[in-house]
ModelCIF file with pLDDT and N, C-alpha, C, O atoms, coordinates in Angstrom:
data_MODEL
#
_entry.id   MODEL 
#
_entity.id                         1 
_entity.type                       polymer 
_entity.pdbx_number_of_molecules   1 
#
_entity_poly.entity_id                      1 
_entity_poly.type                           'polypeptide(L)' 
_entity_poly.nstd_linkage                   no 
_entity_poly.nstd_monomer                   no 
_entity_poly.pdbx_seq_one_letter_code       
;(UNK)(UNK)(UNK)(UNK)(UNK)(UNK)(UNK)(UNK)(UNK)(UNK)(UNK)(UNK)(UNK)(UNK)(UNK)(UNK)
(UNK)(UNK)(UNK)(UNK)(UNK)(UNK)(UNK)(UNK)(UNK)(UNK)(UNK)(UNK)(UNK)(UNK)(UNK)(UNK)
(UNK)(UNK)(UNK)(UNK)(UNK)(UNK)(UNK)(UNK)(UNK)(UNK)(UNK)(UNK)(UNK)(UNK)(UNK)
;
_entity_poly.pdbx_seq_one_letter_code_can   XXXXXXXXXXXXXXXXXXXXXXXXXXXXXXXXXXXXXXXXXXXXXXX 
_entity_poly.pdbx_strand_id                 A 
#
loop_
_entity_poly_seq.entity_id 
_entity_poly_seq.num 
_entity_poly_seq.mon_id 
_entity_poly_seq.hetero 
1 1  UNK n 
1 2  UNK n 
1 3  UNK n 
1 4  UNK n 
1 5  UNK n 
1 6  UNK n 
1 7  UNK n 
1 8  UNK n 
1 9  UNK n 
1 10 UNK n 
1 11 UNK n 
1 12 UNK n 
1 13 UNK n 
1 14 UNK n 
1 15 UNK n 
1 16 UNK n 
1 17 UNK n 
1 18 UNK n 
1 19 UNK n 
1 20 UNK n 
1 21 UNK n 
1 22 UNK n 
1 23 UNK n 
1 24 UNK n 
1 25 UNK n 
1 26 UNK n 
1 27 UNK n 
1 28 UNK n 
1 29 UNK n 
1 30 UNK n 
1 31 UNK n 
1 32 UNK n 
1 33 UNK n 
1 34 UNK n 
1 35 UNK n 
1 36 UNK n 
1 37 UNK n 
1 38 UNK n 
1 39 UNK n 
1 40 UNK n 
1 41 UNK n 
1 42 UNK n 
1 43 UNK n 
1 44 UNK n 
1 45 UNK n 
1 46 UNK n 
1 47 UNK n 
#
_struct_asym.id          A 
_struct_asym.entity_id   1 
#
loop_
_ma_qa_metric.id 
_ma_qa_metric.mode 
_ma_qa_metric.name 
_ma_qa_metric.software_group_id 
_ma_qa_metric.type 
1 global pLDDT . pLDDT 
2 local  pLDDT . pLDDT 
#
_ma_qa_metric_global.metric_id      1 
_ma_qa_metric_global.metric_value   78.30 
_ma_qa_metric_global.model_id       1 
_ma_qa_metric_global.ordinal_id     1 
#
loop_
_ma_qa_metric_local.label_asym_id 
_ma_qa_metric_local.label_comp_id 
_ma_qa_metric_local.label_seq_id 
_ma_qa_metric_local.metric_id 
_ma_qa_metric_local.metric_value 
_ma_qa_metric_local.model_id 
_ma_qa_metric_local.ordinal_id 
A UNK 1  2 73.00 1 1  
A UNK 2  2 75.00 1 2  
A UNK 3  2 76.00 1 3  
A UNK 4  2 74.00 1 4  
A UNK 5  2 73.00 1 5  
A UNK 6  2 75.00 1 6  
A UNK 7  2 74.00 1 7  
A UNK 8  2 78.00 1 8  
A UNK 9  2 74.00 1 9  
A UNK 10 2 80.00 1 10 
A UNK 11 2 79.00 1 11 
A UNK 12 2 83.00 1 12 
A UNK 13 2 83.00 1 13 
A UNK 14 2 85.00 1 14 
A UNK 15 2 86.00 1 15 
A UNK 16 2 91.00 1 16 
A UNK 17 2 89.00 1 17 
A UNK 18 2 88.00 1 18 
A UNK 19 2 89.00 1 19 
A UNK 20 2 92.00 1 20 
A UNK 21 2 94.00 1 21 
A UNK 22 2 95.00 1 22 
A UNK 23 2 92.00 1 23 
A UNK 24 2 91.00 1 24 
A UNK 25 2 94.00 1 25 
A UNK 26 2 92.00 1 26 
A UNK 27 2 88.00 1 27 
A UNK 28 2 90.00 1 28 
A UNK 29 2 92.00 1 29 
A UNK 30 2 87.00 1 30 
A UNK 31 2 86.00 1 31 
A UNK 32 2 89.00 1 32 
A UNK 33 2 87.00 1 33 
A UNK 34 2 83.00 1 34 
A UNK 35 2 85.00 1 35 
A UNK 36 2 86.00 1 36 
A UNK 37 2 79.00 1 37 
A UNK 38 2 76.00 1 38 
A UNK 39 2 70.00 1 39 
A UNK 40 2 64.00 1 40 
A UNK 41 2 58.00 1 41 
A UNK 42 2 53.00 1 42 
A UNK 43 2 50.00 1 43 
A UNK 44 2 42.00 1 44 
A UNK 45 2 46.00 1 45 
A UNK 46 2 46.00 1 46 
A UNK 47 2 48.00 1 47 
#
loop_
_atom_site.group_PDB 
_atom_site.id 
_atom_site.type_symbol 
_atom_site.label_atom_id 
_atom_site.label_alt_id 
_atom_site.label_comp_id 
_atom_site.label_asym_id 
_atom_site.label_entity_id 
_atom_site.label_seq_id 
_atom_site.pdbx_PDB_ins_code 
_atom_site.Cartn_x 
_atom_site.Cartn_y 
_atom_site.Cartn_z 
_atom_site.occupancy 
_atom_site.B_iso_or_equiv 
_atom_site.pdbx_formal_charge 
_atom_site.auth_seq_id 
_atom_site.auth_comp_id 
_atom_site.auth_asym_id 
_atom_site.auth_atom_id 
_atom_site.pdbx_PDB_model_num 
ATOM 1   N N  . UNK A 1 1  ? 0.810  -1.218 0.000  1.00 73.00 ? 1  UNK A N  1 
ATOM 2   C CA . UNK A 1 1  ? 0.000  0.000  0.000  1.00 73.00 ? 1  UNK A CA 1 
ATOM 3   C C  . UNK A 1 1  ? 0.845  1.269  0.000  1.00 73.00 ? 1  UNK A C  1 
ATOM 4   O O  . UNK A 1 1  ? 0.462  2.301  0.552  1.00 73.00 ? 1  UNK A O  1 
ATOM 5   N N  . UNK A 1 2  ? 2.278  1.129  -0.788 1.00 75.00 ? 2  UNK A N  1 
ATOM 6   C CA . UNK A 1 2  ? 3.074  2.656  -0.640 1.00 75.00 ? 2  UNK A CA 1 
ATOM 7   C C  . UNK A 1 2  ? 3.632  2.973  0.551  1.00 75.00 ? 2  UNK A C  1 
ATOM 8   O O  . UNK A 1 2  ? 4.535  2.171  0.788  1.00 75.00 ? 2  UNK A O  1 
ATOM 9   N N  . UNK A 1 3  ? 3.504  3.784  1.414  1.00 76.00 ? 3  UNK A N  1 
ATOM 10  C CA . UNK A 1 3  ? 4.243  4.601  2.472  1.00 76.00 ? 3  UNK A CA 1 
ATOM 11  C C  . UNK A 1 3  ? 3.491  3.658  3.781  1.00 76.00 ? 3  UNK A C  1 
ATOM 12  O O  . UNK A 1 3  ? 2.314  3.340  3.952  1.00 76.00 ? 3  UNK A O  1 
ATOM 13  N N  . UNK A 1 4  ? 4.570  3.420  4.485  1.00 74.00 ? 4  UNK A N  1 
ATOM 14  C CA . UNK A 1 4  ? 3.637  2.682  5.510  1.00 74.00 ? 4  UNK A CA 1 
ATOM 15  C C  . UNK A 1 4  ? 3.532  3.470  6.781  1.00 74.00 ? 4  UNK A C  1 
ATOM 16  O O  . UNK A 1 4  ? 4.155  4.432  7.231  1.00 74.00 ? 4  UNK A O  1 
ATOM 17  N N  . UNK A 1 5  ? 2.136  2.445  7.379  1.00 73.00 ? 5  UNK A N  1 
ATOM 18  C CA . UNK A 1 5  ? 1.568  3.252  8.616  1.00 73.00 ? 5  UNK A CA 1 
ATOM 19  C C  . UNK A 1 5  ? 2.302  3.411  9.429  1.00 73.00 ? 5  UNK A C  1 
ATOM 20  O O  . UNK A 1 5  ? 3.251  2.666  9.184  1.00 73.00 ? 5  UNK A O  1 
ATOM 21  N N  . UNK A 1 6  ? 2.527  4.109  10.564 1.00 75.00 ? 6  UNK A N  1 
ATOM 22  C CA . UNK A 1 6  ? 4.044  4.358  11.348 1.00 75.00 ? 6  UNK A CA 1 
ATOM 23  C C  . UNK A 1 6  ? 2.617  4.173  12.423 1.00 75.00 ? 6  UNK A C  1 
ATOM 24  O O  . UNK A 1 6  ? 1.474  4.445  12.054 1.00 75.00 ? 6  UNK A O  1 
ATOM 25  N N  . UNK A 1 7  ? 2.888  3.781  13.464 1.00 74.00 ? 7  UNK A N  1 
ATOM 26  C CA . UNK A 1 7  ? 2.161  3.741  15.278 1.00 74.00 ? 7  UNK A CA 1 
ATOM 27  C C  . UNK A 1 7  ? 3.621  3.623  15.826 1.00 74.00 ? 7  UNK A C  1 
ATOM 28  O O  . UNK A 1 7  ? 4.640  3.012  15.502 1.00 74.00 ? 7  UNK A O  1 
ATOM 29  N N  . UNK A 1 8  ? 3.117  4.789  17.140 1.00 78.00 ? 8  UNK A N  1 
ATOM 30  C CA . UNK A 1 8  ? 4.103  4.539  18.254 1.00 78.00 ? 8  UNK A CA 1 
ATOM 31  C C  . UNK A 1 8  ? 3.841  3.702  18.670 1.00 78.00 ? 8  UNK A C  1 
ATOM 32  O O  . UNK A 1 8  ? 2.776  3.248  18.251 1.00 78.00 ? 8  UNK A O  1 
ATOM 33  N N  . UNK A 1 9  ? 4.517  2.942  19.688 1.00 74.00 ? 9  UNK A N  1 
ATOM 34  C CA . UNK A 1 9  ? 4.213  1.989  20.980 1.00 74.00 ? 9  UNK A CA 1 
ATOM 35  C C  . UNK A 1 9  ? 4.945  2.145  22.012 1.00 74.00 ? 9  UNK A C  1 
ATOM 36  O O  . UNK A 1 9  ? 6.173  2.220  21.972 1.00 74.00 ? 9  UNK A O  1 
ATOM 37  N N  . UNK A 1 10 ? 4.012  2.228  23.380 1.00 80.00 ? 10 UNK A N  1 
ATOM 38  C CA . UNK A 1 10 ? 4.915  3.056  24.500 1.00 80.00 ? 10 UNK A CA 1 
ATOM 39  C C  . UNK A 1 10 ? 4.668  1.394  24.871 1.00 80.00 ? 10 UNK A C  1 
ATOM 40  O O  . UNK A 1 10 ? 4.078  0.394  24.463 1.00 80.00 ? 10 UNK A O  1 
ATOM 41  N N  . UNK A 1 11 ? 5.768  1.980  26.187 1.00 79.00 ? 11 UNK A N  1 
ATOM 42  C CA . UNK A 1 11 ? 6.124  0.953  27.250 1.00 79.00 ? 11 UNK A CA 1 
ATOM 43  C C  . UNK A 1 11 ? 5.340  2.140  28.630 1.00 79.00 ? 11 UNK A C  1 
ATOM 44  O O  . UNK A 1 11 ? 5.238  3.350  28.830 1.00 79.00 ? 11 UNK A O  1 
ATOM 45  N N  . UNK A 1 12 ? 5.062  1.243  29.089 1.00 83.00 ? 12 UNK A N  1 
ATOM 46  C CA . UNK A 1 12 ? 3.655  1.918  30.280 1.00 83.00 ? 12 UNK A CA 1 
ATOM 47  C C  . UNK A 1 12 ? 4.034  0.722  31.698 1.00 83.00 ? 12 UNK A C  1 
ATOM 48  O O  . UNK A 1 12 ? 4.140  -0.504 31.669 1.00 83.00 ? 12 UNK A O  1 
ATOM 49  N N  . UNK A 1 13 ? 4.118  1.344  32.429 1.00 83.00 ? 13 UNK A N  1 
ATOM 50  C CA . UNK A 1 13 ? 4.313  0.446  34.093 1.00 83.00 ? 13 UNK A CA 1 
ATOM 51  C C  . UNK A 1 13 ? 4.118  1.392  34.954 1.00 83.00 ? 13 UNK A C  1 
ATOM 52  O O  . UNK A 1 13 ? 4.472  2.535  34.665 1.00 83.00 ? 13 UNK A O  1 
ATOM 53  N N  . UNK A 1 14 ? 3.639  1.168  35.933 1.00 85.00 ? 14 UNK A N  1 
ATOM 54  C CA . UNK A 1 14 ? 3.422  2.076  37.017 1.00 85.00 ? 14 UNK A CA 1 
ATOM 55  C C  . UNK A 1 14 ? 4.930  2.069  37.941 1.00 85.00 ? 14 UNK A C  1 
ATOM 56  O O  . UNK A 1 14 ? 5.681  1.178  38.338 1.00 85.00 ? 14 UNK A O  1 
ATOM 57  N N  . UNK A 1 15 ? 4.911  3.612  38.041 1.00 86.00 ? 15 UNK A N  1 
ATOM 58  C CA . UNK A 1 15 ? 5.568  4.211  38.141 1.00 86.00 ? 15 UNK A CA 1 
ATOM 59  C C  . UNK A 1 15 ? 6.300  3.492  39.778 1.00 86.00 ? 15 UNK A C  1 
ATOM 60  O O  . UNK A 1 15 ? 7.499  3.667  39.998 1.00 86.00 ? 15 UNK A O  1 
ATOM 61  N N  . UNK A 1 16 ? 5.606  2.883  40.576 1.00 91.00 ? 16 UNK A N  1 
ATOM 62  C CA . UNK A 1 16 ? 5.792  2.713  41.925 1.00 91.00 ? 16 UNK A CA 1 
ATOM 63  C C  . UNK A 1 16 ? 6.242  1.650  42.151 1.00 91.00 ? 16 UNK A C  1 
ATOM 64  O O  . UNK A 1 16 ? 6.820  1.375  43.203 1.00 91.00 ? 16 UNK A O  1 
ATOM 65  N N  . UNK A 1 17 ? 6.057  0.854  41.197 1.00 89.00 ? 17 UNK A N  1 
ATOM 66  C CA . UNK A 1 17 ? 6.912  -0.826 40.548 1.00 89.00 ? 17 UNK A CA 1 
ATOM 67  C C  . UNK A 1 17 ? 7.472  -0.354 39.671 1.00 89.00 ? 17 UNK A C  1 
ATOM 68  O O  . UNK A 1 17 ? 7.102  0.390  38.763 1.00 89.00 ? 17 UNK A O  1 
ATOM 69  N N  . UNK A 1 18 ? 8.819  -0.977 40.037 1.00 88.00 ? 18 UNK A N  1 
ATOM 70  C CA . UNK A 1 18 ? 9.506  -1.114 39.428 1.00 88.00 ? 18 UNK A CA 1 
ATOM 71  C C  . UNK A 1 18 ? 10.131 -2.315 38.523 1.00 88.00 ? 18 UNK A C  1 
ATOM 72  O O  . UNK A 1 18 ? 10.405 -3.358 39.117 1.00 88.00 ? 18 UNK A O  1 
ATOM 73  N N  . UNK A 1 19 ? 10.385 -2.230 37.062 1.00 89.00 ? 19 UNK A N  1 
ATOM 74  C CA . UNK A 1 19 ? 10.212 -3.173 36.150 1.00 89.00 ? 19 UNK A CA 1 
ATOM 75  C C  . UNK A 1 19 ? 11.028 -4.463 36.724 1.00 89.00 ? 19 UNK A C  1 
ATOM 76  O O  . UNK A 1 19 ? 12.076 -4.366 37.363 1.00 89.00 ? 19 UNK A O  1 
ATOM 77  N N  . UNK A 1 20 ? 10.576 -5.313 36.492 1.00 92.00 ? 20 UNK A N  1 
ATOM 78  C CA . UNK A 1 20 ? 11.611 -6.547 36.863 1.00 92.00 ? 20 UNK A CA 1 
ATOM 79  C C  . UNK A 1 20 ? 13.061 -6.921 36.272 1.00 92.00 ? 20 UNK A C  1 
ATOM 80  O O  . UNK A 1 20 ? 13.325 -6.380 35.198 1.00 92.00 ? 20 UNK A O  1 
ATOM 81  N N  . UNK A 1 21 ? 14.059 -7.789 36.833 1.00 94.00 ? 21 UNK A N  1 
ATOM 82  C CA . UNK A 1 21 ? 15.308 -7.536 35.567 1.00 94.00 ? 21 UNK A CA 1 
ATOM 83  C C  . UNK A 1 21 ? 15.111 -8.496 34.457 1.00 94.00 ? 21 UNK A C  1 
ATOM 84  O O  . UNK A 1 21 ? 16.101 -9.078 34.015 1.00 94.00 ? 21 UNK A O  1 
ATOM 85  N N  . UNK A 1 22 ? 13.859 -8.739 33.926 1.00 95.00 ? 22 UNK A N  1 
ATOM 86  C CA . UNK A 1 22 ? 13.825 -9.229 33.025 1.00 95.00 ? 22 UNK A CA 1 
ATOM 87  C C  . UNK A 1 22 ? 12.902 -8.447 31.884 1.00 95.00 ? 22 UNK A C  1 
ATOM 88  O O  . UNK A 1 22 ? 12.779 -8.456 30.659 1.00 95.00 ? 22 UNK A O  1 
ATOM 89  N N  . UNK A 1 23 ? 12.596 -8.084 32.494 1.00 92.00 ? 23 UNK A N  1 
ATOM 90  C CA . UNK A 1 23 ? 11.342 -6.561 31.708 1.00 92.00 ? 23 UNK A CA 1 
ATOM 91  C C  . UNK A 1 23 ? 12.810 -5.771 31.436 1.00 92.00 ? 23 UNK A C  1 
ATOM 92  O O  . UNK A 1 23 ? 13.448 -5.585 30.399 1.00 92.00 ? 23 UNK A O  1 
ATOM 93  N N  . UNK A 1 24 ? 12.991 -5.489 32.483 1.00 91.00 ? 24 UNK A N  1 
ATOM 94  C CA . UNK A 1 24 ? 14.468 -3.897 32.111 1.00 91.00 ? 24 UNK A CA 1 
ATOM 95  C C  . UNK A 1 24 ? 15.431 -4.349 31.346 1.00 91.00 ? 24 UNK A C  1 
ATOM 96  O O  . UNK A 1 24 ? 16.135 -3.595 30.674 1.00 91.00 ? 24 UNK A O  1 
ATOM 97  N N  . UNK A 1 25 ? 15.642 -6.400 31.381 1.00 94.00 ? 25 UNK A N  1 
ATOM 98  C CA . UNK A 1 25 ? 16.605 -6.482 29.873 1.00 94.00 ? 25 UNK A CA 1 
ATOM 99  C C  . UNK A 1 25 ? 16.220 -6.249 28.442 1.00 94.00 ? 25 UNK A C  1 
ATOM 100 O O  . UNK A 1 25 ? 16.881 -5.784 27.513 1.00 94.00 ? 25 UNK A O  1 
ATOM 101 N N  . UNK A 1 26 ? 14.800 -6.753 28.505 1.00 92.00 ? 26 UNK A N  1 
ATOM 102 C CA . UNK A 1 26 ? 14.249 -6.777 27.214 1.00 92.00 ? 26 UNK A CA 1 
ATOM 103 C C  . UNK A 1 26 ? 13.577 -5.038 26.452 1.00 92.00 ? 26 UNK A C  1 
ATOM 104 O O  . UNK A 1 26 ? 13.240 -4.581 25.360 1.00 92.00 ? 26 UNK A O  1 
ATOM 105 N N  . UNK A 1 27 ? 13.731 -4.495 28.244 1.00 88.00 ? 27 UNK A N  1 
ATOM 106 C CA . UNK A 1 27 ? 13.506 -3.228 26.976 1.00 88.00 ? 27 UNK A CA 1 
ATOM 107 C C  . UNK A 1 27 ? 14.774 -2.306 26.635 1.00 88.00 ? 27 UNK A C  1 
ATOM 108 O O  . UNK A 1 27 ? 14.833 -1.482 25.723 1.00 88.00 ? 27 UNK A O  1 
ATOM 109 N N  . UNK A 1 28 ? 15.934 -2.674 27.711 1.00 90.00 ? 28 UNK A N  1 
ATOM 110 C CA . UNK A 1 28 ? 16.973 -2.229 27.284 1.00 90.00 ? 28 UNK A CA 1 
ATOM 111 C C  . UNK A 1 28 ? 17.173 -2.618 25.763 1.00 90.00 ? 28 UNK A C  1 
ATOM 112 O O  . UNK A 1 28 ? 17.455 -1.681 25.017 1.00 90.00 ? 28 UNK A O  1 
ATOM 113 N N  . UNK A 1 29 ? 17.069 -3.810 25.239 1.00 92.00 ? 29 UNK A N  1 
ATOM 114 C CA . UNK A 1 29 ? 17.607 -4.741 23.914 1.00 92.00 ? 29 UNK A CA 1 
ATOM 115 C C  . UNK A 1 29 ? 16.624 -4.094 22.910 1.00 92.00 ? 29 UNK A C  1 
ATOM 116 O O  . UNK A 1 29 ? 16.946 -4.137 21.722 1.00 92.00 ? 29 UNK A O  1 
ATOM 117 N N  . UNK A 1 30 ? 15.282 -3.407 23.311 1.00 87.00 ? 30 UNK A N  1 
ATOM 118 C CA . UNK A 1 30 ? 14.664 -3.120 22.342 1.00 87.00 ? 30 UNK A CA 1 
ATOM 119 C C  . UNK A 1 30 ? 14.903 -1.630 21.880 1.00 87.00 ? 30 UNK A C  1 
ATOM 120 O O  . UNK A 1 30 ? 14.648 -1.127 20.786 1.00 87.00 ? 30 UNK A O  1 
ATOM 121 N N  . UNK A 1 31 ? 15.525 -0.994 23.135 1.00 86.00 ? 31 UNK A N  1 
ATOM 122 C CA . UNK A 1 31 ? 16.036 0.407  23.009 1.00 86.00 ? 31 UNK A CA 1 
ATOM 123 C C  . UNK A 1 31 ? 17.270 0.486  21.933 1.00 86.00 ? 31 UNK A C  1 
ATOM 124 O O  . UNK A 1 31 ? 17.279 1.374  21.081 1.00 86.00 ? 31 UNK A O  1 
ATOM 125 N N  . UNK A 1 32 ? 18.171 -0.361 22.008 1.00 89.00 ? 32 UNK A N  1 
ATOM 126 C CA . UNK A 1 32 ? 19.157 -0.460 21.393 1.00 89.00 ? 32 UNK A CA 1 
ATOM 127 C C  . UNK A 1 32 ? 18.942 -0.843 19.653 1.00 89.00 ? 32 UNK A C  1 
ATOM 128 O O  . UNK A 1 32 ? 19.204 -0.112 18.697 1.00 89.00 ? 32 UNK A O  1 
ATOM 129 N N  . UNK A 1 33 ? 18.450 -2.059 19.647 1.00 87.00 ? 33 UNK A N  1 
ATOM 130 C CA . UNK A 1 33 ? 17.667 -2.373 18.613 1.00 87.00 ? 33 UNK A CA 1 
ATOM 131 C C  . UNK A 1 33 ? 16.990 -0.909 17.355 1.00 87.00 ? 33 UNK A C  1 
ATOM 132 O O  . UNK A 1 33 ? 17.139 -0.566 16.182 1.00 87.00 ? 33 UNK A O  1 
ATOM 133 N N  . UNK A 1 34 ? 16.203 -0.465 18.636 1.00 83.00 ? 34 UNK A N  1 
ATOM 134 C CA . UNK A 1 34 ? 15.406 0.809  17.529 1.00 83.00 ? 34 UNK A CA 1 
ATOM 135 C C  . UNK A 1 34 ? 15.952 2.242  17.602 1.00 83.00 ? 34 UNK A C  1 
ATOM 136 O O  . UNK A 1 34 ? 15.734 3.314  17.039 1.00 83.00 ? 34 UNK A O  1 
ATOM 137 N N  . UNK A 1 35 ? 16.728 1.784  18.515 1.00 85.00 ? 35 UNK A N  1 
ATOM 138 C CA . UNK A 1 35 ? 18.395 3.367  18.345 1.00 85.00 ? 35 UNK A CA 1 
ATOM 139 C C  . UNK A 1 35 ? 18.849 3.152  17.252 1.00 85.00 ? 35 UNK A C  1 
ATOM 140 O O  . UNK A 1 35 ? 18.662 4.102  16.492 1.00 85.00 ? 35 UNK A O  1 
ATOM 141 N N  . UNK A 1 36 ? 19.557 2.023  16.659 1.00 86.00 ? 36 UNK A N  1 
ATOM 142 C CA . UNK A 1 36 ? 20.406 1.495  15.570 1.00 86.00 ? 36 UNK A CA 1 
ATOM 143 C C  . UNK A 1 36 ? 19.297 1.132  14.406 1.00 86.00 ? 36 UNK A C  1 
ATOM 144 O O  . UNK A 1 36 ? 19.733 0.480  13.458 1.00 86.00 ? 36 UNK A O  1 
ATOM 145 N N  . UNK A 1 37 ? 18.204 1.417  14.395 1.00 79.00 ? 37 UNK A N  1 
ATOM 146 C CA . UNK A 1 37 ? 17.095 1.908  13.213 1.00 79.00 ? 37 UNK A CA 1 
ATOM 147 C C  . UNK A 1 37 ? 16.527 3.281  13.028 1.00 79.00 ? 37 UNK A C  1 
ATOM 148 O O  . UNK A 1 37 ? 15.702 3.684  12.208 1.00 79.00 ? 37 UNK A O  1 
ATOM 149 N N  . UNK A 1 38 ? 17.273 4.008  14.146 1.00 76.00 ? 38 UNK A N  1 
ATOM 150 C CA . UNK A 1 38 ? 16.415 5.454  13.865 1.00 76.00 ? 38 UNK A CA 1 
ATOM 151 C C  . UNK A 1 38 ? 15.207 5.200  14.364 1.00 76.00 ? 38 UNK A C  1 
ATOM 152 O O  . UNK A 1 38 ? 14.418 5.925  13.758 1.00 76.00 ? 38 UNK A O  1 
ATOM 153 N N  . UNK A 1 39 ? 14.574 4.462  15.258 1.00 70.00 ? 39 UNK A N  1 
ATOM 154 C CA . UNK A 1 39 ? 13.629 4.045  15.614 1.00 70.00 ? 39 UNK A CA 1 
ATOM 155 C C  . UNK A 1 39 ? 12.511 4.823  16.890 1.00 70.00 ? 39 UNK A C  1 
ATOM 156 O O  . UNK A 1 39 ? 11.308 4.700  17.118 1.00 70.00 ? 39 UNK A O  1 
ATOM 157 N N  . UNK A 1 40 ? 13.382 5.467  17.388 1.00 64.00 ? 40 UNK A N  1 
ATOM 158 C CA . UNK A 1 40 ? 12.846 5.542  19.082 1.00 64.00 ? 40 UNK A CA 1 
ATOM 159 C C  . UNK A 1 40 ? 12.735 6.977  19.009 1.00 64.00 ? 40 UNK A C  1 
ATOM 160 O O  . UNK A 1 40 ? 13.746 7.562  18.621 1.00 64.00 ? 40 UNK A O  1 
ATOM 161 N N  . UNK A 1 41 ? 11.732 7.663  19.297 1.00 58.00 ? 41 UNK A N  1 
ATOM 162 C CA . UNK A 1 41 ? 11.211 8.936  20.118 1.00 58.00 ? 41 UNK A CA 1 
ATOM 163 C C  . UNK A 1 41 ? 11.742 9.666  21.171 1.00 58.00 ? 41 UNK A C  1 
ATOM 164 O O  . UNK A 1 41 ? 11.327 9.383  22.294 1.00 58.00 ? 41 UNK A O  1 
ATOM 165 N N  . UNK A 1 42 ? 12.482 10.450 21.066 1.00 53.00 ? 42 UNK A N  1 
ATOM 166 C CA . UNK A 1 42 ? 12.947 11.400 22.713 1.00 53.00 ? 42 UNK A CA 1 
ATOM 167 C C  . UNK A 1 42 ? 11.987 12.391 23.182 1.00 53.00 ? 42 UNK A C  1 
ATOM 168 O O  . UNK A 1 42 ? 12.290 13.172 24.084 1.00 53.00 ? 42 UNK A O  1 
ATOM 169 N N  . UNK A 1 43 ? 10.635 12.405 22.516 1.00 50.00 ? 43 UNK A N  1 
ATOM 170 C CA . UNK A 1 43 ? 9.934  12.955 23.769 1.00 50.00 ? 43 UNK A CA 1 
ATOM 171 C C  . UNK A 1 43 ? 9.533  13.218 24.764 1.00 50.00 ? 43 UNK A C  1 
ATOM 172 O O  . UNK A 1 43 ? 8.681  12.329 24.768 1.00 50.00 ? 43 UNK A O  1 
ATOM 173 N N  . UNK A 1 44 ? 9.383  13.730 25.742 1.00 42.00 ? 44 UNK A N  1 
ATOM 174 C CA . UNK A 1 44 ? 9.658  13.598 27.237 1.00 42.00 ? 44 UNK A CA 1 
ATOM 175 C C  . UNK A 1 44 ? 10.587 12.279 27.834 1.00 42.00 ? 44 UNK A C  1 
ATOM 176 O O  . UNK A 1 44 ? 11.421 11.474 27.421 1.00 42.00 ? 44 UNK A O  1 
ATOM 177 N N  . UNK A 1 45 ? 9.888  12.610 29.034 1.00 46.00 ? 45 UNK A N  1 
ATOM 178 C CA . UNK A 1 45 ? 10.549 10.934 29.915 1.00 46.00 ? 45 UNK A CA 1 
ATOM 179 C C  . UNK A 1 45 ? 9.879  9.894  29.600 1.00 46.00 ? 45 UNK A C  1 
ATOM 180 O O  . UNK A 1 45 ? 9.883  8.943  30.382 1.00 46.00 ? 45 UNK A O  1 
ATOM 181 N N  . UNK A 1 46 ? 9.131  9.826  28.356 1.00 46.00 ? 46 UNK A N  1 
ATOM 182 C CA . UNK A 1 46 ? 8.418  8.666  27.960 1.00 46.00 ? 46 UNK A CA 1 
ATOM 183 C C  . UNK A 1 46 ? 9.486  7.670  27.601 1.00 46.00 ? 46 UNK A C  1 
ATOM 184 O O  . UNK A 1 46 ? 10.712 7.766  27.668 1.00 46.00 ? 46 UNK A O  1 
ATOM 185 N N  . UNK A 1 47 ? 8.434  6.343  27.061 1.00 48.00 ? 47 UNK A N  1 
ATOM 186 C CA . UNK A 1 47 ? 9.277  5.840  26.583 1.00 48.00 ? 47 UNK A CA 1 
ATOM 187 C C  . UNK A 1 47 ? 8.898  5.547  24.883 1.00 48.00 ? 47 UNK A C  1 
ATOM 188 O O  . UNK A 1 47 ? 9.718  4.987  24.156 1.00 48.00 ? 47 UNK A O  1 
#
């Protein structure tokens, strides 16, 4: 279909828990991942 649809997708956890170290590896790996695609958003402290 030409130009494709772009959607963000946040990562969302409450703020008072804190992610587990298996959540915080996998989104570290996905941070990295979509750094090295031009991938990731620096808008606020989002993610």
């Amino acid at each position: 279909c030409g130009v494709p649809v772009v959607d963000t997708l946040w990562l969302i956890h409450r703020a008072e828990w804190p992610l587990s170290a298996r959540a915080a590896f996998v989104v570290g790996h996905l941070r990295k991942r979509m750094l090295s695609h031009g991938m990731v958003s620096r808008r606020g402290r989002g993610n």
